[in-house]
PDB file of N, CA and C in Angstrom:
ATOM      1  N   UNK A   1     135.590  89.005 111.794  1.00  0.00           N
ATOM      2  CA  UNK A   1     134.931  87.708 111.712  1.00  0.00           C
ATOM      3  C   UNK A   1     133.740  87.802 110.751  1.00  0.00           C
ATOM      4  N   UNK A   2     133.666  86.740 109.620  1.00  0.00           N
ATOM      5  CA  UNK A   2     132.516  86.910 108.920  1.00  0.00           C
ATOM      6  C   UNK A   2     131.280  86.301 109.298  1.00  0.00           C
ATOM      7  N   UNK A   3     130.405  87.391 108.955  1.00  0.00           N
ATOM      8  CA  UNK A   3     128.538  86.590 109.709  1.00  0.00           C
ATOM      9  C   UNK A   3     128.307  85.740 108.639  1.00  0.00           C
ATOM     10  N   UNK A   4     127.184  84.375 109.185  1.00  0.00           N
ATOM     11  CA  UNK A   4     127.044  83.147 108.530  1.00  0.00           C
ATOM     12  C   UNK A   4     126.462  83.613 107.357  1.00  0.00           C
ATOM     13  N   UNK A   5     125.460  84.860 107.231  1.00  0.00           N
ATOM     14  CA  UNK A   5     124.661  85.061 105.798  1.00  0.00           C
ATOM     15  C   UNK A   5     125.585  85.646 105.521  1.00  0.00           C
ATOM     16  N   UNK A   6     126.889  86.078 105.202  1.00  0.00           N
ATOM     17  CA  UNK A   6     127.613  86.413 104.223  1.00  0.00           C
ATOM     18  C   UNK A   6     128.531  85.502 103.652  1.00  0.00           C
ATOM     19  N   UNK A   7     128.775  84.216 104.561  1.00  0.00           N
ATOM     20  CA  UNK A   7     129.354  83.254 103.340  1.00  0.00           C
ATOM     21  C   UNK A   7     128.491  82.908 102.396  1.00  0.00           C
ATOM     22  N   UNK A   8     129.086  82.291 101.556  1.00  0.00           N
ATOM     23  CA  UNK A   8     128.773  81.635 100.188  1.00  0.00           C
ATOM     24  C   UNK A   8     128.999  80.279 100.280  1.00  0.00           C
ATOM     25  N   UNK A   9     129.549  79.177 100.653  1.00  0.00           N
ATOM     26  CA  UNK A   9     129.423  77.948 100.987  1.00  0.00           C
ATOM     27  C   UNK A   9     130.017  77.677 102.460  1.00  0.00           C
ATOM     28  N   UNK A  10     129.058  76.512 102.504  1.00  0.00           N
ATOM     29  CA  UNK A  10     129.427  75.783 103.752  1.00  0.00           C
ATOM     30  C   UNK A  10     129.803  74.550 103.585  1.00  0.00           C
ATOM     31  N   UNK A  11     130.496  73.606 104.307  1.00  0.00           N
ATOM     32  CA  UNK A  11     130.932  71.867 103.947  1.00  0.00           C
ATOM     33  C   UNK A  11     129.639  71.509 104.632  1.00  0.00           C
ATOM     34  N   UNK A  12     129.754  70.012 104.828  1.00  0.00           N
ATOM     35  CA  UNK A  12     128.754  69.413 104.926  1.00  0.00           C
ATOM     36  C   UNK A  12     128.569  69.513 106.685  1.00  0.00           C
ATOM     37  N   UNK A  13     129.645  69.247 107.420  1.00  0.00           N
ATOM     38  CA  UNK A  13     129.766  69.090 109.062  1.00  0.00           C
ATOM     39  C   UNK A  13     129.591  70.387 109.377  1.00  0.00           C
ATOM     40  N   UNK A  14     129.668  71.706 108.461  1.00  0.00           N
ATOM     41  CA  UNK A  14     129.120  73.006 108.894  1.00  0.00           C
ATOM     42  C   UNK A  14     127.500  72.970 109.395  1.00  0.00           C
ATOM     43  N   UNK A  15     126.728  72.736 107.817  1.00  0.00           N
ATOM     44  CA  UNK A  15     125.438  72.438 107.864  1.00  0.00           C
ATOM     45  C   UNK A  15     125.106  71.707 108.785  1.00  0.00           C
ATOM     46  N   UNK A  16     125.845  70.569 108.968  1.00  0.00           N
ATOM     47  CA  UNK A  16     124.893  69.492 110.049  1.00  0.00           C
ATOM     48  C   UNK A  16     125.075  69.550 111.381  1.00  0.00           C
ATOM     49  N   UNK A  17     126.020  70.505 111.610  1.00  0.00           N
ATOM     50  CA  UNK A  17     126.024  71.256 113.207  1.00  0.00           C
ATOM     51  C   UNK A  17     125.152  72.014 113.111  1.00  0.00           C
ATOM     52  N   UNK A  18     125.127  72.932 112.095  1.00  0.00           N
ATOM     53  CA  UNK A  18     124.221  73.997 112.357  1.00  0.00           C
ATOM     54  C   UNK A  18     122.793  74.028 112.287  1.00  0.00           C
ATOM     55  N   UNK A  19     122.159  72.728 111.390  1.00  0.00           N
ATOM     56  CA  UNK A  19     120.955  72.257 111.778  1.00  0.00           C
ATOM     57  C   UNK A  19     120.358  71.445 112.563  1.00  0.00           C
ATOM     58  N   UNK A  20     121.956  70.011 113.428  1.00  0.00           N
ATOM     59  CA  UNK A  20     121.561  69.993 114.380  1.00  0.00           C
ATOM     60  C   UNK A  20     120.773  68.546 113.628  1.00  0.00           C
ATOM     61  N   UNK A  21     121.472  67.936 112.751  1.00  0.00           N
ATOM     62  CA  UNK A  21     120.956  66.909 112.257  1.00  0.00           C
ATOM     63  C   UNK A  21     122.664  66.014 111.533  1.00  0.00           C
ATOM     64  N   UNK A  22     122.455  64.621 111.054  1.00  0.00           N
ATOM     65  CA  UNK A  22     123.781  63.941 110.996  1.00  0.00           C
ATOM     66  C   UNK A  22     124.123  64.476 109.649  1.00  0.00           C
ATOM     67  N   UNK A  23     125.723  64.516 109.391  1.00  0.00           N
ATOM     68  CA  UNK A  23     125.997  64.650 107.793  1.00  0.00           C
ATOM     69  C   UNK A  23     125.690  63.436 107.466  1.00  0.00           C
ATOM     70  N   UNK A  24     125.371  62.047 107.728  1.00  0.00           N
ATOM     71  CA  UNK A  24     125.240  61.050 106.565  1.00  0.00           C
ATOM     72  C   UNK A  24     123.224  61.218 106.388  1.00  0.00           C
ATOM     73  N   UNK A  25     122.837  62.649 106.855  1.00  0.00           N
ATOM     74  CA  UNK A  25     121.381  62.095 106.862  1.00  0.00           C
ATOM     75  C   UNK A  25     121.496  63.230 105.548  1.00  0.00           C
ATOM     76  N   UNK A  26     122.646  64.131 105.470  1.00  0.00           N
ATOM     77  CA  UNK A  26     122.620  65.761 104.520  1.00  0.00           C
ATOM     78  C   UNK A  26     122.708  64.360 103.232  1.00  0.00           C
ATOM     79  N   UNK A  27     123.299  63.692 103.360  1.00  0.00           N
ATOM     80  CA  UNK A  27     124.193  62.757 102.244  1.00  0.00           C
ATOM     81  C   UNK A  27     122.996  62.020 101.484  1.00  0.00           C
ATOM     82  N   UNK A  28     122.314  61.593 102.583  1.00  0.00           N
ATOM     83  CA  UNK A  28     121.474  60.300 102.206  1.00  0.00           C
ATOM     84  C   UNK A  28     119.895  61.910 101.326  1.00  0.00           C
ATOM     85  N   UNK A  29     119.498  62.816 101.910  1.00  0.00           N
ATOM     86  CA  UNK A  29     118.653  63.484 101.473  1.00  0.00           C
ATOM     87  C   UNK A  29     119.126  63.896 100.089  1.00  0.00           C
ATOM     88  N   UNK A  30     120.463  64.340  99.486  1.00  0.00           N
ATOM     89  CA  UNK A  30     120.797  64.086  98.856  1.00  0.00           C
ATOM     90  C   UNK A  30     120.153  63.419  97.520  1.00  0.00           C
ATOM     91  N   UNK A  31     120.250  62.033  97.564  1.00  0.00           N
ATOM     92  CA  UNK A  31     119.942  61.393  97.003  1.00  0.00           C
ATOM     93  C   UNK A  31     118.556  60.983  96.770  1.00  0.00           C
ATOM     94  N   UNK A  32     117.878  61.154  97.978  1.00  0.00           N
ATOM     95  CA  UNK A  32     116.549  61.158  97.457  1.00  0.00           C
ATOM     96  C   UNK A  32     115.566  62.463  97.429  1.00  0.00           C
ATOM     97  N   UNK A  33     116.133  63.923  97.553  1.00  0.00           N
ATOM     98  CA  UNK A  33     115.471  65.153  96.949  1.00  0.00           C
ATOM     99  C   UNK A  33     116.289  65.578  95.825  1.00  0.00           C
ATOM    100  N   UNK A  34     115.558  65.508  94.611  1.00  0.00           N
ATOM    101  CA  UNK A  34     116.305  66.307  93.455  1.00  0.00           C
ATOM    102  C   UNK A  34     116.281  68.002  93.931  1.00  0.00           C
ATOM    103  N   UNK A  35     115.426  68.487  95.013  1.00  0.00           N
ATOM    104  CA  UNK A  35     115.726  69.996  95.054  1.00  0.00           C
ATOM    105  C   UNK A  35     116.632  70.119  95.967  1.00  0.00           C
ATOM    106  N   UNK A  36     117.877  69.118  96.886  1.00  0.00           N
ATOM    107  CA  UNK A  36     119.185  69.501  97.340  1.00  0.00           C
ATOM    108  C   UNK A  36     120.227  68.763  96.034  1.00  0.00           C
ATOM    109  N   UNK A  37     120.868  69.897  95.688  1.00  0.00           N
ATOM    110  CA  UNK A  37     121.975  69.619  94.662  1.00  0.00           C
ATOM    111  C   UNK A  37     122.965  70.858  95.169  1.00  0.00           C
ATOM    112  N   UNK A  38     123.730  69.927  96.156  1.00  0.00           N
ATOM    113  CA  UNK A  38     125.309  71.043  96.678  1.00  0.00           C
ATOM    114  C   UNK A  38     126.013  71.093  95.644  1.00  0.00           C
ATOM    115  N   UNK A  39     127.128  72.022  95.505  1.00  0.00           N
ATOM    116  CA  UNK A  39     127.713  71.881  94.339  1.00  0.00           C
ATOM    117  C   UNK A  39     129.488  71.150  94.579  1.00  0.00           C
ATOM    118  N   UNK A  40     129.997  70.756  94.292  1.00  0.00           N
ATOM    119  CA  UNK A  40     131.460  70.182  94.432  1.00  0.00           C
ATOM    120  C   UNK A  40     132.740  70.876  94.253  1.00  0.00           C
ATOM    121  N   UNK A  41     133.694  70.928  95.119  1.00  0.00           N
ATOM    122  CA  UNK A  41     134.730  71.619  94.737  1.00  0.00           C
ATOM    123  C   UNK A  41     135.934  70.586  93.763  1.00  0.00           C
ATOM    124  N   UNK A  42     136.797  71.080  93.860  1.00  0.00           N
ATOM    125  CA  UNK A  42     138.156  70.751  93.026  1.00  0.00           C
ATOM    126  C   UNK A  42     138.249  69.332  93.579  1.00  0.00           C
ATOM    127  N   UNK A  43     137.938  68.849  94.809  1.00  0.00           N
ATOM    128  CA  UNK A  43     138.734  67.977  95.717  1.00  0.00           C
ATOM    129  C   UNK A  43     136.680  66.921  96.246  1.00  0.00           C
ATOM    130  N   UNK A  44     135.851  67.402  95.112  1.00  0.00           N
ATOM    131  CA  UNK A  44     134.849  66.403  95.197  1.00  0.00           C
ATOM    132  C   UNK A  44     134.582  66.197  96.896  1.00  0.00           C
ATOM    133  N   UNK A  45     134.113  67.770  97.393  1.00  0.00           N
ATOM    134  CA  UNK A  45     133.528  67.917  98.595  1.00  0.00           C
ATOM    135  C   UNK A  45     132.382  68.368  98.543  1.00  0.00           C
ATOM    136  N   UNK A  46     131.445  68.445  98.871  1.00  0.00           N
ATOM    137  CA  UNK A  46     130.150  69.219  98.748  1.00  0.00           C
ATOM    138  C   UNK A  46     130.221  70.994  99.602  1.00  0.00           C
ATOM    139  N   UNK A  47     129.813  71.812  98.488  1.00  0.00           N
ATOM    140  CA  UNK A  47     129.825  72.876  99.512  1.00  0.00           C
ATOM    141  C   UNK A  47     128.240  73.382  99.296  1.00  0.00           C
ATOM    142  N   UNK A  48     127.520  73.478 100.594  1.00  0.00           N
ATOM    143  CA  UNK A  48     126.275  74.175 100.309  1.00  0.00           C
ATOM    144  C   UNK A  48     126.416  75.679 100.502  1.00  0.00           C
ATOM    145  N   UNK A  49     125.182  75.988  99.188  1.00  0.00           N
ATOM    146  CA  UNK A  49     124.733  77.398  99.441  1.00  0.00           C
ATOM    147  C   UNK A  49     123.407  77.849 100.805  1.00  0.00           C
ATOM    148  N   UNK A  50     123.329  78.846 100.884  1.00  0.00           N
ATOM    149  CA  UNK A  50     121.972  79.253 101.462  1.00  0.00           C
ATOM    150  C   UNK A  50     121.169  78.561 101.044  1.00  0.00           C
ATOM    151  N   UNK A  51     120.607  78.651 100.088  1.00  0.00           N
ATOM    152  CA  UNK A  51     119.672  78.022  99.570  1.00  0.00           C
ATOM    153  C   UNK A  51     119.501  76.591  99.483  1.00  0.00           C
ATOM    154  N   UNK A  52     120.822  75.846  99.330  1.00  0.00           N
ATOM    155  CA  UNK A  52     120.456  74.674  99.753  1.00  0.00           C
ATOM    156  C   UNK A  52     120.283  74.690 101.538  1.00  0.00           C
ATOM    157  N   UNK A  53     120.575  75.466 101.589  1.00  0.00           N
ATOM    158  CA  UNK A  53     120.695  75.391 103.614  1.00  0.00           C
ATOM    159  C   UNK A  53     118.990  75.632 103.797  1.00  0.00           C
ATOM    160  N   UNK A  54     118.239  76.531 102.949  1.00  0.00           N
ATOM    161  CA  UNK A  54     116.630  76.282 102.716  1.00  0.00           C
ATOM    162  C   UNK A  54     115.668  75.881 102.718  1.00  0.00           C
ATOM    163  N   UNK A  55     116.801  74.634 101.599  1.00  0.00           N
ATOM    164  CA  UNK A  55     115.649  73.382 101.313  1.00  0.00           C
ATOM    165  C   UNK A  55     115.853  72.580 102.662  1.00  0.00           C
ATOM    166  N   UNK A  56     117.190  72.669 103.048  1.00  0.00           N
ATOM    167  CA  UNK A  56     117.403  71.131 103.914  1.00  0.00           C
ATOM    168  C   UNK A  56     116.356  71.544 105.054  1.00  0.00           C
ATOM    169  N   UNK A  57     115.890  72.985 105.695  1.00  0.00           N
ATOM    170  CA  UNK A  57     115.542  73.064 106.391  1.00  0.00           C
ATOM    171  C   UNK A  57     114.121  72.928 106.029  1.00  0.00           C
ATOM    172  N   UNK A  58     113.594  73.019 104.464  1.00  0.00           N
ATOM    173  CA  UNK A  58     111.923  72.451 104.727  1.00  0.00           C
ATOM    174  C   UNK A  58     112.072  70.844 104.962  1.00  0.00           C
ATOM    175  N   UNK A  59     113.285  70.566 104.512  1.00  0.00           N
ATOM    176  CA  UNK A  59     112.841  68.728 104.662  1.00  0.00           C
ATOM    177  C   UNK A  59     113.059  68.504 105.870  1.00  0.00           C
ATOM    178  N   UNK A  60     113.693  69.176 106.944  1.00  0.00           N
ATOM    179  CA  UNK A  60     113.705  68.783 108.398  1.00  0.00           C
ATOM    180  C   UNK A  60     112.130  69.172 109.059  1.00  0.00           C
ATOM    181  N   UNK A  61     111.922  69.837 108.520  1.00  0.00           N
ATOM    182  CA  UNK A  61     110.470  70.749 108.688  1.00  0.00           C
ATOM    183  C   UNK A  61     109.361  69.286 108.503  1.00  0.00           C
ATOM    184  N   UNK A  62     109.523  69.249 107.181  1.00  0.00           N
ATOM    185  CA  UNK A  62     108.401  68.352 106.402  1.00  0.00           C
ATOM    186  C   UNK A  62     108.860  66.828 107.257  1.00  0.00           C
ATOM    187  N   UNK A  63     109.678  65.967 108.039  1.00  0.00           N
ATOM    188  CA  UNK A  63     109.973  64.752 108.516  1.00  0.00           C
ATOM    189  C   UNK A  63     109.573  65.062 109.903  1.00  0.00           C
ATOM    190  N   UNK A  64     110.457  66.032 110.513  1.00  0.00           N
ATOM    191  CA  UNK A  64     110.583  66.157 111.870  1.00  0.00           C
ATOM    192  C   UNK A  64     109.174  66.802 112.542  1.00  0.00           C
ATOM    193  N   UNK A  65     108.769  67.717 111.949  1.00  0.00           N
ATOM    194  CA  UNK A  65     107.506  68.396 112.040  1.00  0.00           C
ATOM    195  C   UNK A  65     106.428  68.039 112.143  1.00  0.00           C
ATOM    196  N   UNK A  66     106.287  67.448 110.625  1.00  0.00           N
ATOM    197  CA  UNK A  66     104.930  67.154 110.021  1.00  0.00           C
ATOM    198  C   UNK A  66     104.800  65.580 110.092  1.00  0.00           C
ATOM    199  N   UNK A  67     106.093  64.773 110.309  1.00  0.00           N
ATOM    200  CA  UNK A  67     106.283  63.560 110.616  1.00  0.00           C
ATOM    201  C   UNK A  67     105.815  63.016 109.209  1.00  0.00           C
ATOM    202  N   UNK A  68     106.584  63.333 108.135  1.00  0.00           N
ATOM    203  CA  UNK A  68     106.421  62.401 106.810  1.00  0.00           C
ATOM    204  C   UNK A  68     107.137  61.465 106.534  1.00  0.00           C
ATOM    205  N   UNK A  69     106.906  60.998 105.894  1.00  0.00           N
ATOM    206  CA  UNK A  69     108.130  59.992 105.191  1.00  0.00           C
ATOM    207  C   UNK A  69     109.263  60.668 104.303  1.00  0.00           C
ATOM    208  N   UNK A  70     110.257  59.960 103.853  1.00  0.00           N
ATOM    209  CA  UNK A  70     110.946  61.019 102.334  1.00  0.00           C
ATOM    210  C   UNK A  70     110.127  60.664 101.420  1.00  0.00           C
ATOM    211  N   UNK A  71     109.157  60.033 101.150  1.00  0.00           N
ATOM    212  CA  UNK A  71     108.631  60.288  99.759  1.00  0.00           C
ATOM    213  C   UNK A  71     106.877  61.161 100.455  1.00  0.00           C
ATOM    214  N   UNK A  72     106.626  61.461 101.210  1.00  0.00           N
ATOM    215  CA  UNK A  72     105.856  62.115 101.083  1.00  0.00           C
ATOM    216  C   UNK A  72     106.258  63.872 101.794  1.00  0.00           C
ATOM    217  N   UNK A  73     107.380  63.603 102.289  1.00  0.00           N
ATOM    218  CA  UNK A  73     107.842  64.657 102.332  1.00  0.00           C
ATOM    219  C   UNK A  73     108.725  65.697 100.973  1.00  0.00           C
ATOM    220  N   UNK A  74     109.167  64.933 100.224  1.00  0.00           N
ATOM    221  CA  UNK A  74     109.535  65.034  98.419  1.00  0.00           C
ATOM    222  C   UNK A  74     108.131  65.546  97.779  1.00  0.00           C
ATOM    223  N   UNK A  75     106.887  64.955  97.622  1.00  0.00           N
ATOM    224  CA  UNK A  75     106.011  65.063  97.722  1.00  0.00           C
ATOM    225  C   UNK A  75     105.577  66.560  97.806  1.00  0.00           C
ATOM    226  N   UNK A  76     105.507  66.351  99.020  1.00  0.00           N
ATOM    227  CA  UNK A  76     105.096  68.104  99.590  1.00  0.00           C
ATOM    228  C   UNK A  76     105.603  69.214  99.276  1.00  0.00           C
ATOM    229  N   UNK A  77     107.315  68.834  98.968  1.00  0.00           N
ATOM    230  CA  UNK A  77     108.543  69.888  98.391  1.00  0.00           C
ATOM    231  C   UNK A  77     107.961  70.330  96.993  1.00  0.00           C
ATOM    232  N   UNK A  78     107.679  69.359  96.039  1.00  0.00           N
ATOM    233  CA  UNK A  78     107.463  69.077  94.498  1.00  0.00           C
ATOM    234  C   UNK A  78     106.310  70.312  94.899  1.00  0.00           C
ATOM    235  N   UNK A  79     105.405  69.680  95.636  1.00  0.00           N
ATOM    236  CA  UNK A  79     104.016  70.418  95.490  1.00  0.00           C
ATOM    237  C   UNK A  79     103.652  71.659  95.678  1.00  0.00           C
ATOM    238  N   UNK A  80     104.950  71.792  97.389  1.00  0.00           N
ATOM    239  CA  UNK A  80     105.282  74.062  97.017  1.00  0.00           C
ATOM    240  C   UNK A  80     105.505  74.448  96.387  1.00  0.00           C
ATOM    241  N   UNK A  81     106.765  73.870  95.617  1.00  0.00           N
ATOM    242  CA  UNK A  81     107.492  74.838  94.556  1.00  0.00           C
ATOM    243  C   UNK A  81     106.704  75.143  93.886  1.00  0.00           C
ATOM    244  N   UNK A  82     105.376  73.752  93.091  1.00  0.00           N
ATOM    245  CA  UNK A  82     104.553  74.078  91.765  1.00  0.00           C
ATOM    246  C   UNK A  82     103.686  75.323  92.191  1.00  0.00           C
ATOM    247  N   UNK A  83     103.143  75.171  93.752  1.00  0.00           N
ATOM    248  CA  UNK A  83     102.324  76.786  94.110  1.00  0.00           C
ATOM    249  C   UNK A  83     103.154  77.945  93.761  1.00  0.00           C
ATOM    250  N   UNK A  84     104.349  77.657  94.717  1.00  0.00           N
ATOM    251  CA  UNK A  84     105.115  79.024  94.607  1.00  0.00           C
ATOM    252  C   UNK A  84     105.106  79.361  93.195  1.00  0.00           C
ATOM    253  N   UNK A  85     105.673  78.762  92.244  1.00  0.00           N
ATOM    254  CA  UNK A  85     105.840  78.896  90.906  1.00  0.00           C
ATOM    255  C   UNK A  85     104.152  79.505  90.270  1.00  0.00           C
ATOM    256  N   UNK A  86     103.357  78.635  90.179  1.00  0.00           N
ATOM    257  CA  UNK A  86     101.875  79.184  89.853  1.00  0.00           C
ATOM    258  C   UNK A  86     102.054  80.634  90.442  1.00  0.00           C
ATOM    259  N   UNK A  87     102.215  81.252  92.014  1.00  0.00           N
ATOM    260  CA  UNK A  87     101.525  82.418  92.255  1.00  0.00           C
ATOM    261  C   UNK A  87     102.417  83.476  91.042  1.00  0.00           C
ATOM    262  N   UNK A  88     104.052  82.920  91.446  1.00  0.00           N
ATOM    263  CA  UNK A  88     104.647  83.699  90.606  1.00  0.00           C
ATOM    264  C   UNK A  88     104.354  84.617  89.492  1.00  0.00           C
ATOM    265  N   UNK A  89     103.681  83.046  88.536  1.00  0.00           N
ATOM    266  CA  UNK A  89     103.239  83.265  87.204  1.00  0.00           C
ATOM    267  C   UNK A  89     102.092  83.936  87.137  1.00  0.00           C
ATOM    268  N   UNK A  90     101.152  83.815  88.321  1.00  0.00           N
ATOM    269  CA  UNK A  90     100.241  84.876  88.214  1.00  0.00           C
ATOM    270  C   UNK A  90     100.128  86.512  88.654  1.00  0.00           C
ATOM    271  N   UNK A  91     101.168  86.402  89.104  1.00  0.00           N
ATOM    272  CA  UNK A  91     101.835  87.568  89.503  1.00  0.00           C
ATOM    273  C   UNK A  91     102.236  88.517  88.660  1.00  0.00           C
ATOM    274  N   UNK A  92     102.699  87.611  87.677  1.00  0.00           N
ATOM    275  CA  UNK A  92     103.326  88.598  86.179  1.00  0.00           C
ATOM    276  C   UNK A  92     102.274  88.845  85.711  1.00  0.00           C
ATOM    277  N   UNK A  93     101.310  87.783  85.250  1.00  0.00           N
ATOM    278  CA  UNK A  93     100.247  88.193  84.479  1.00  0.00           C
ATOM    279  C   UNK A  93      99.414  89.103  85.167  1.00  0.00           C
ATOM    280  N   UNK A  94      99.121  89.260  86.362  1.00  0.00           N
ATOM    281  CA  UNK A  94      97.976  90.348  86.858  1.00  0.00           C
ATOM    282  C   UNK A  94      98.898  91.489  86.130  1.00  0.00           C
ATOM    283  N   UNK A  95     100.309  91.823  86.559  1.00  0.00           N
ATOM    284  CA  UNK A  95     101.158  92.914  86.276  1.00  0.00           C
ATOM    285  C   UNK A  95     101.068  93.185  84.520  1.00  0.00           C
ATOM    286  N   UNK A  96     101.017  92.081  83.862  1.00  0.00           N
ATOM    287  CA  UNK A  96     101.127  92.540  82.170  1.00  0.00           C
ATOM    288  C   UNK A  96      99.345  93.018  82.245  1.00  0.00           C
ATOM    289  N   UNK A  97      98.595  92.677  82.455  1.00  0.00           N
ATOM    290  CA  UNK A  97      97.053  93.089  82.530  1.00  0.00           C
ATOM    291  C   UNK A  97      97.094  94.612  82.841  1.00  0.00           C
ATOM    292  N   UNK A  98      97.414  94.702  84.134  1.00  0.00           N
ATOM    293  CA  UNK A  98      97.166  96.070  84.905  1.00  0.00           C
ATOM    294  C   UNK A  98      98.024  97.291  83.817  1.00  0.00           C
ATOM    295  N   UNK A  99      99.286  96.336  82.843  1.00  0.00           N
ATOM    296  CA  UNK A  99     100.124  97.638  81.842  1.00  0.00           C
ATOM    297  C   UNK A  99      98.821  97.999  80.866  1.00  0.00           C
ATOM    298  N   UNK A 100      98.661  96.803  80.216  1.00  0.00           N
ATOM    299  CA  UNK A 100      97.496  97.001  79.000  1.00  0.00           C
ATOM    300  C   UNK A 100      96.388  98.041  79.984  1.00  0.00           C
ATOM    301  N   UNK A 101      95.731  97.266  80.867  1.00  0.00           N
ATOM    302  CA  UNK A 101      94.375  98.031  81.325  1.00  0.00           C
ATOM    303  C   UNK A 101      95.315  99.752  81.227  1.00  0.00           C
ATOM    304  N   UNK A 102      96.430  99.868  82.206  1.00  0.00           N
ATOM    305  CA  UNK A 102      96.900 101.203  81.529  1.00  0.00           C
ATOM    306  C   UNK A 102      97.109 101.891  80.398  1.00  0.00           C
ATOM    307  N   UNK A 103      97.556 101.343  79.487  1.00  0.00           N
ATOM    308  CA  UNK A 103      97.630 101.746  78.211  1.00  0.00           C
ATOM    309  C   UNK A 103      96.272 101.977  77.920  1.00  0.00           C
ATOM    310  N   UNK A 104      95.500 101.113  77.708  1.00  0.00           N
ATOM    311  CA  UNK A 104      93.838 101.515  77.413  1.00  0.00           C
ATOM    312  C   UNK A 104      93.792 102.465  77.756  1.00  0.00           C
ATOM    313  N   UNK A 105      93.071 102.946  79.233  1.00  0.00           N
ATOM    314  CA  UNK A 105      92.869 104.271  79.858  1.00  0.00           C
ATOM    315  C   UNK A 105      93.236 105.214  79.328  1.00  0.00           C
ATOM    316  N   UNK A 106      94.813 105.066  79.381  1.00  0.00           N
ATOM    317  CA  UNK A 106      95.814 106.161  78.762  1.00  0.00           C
ATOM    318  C   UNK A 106      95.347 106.783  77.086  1.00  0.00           C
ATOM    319  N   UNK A 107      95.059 105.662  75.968  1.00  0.00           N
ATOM    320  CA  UNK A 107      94.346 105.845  74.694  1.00  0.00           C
ATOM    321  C   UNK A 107      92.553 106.509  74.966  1.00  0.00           C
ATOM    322  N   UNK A 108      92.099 106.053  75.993  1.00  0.00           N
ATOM    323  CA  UNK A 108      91.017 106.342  75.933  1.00  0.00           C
ATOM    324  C   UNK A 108      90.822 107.854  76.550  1.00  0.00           C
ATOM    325  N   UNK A 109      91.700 107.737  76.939  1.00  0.00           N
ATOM    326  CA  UNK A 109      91.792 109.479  77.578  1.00  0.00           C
ATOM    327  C   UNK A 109      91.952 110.940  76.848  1.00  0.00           C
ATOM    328  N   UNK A 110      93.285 110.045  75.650  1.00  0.00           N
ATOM    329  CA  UNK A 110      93.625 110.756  74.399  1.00  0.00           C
ATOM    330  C   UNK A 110      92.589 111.011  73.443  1.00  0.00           C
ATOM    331  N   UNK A 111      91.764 109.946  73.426  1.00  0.00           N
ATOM    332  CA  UNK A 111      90.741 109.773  72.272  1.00  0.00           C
ATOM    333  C   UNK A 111      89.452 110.881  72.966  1.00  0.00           C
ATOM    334  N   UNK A 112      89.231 111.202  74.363  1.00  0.00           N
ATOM    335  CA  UNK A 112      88.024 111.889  74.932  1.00  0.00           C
ATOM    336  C   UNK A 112      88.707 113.579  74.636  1.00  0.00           C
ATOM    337  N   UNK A 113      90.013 113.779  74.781  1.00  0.00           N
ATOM    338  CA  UNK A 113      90.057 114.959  74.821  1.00  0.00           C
ATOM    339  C   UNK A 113      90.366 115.663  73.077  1.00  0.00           C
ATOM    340  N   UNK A 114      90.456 114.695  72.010  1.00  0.00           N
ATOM    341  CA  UNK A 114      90.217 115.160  70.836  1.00  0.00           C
ATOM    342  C   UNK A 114      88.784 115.864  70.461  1.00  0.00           C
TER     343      UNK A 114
END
């Protein structure tokens, strides 16, 4: 029997048992979060990934939870990603800094023992 994190898609009545919310609500979010985009098979079914299984669960999070609306719960989605994304980016850059600050050291080390 395969475990749920090793599939690769789910239909839509998978997801919405398993979160325990309606497929016409997976349908309708859909349409108003550009960050759920399931992808379609041959026969124009939706199959979600993990990751959309992710998002759906911050937007159940962000309505059910936090009691938003969909546009201020969209809102809030837009507004993690841009953090997540920022730390990301600063993430690299501390990392390209800390190479140079190495390299320096490394030259300046060469240059003390001439």
């Amino acid at each position: 029997m395969m475990e749920e994190r090793e599939r690769r898609y789910y239909d839509t009545n998978e997801v919405a048992d398993m979160l325990g919310v309606q497929a016409s609500a997976l349908r309708f979010w859909e349409k108003k979060f550009p960050h759920l985009q399931p992808k379609r098979d041959s026969r124009n079914r939706r199959r979600y990934t993990q990751e959309d299984i992710e998002v759906i669960k911050k937007i159940i999070y962000q309505r059910r939870d936090q009691m938003r609306t969909v546009e201020g719960a969209r809102h809030q989605l837009n507004h993690r990603e841009t953090a997540e994304n920022l730390i990301h980016r600063l993430k690299r850059v501390r990392s390209f800094l800390e190479e140079i600050k190495g390299a320096l050291d490394g030259n300046e080390k060469k240059n003390s023992e001439q």
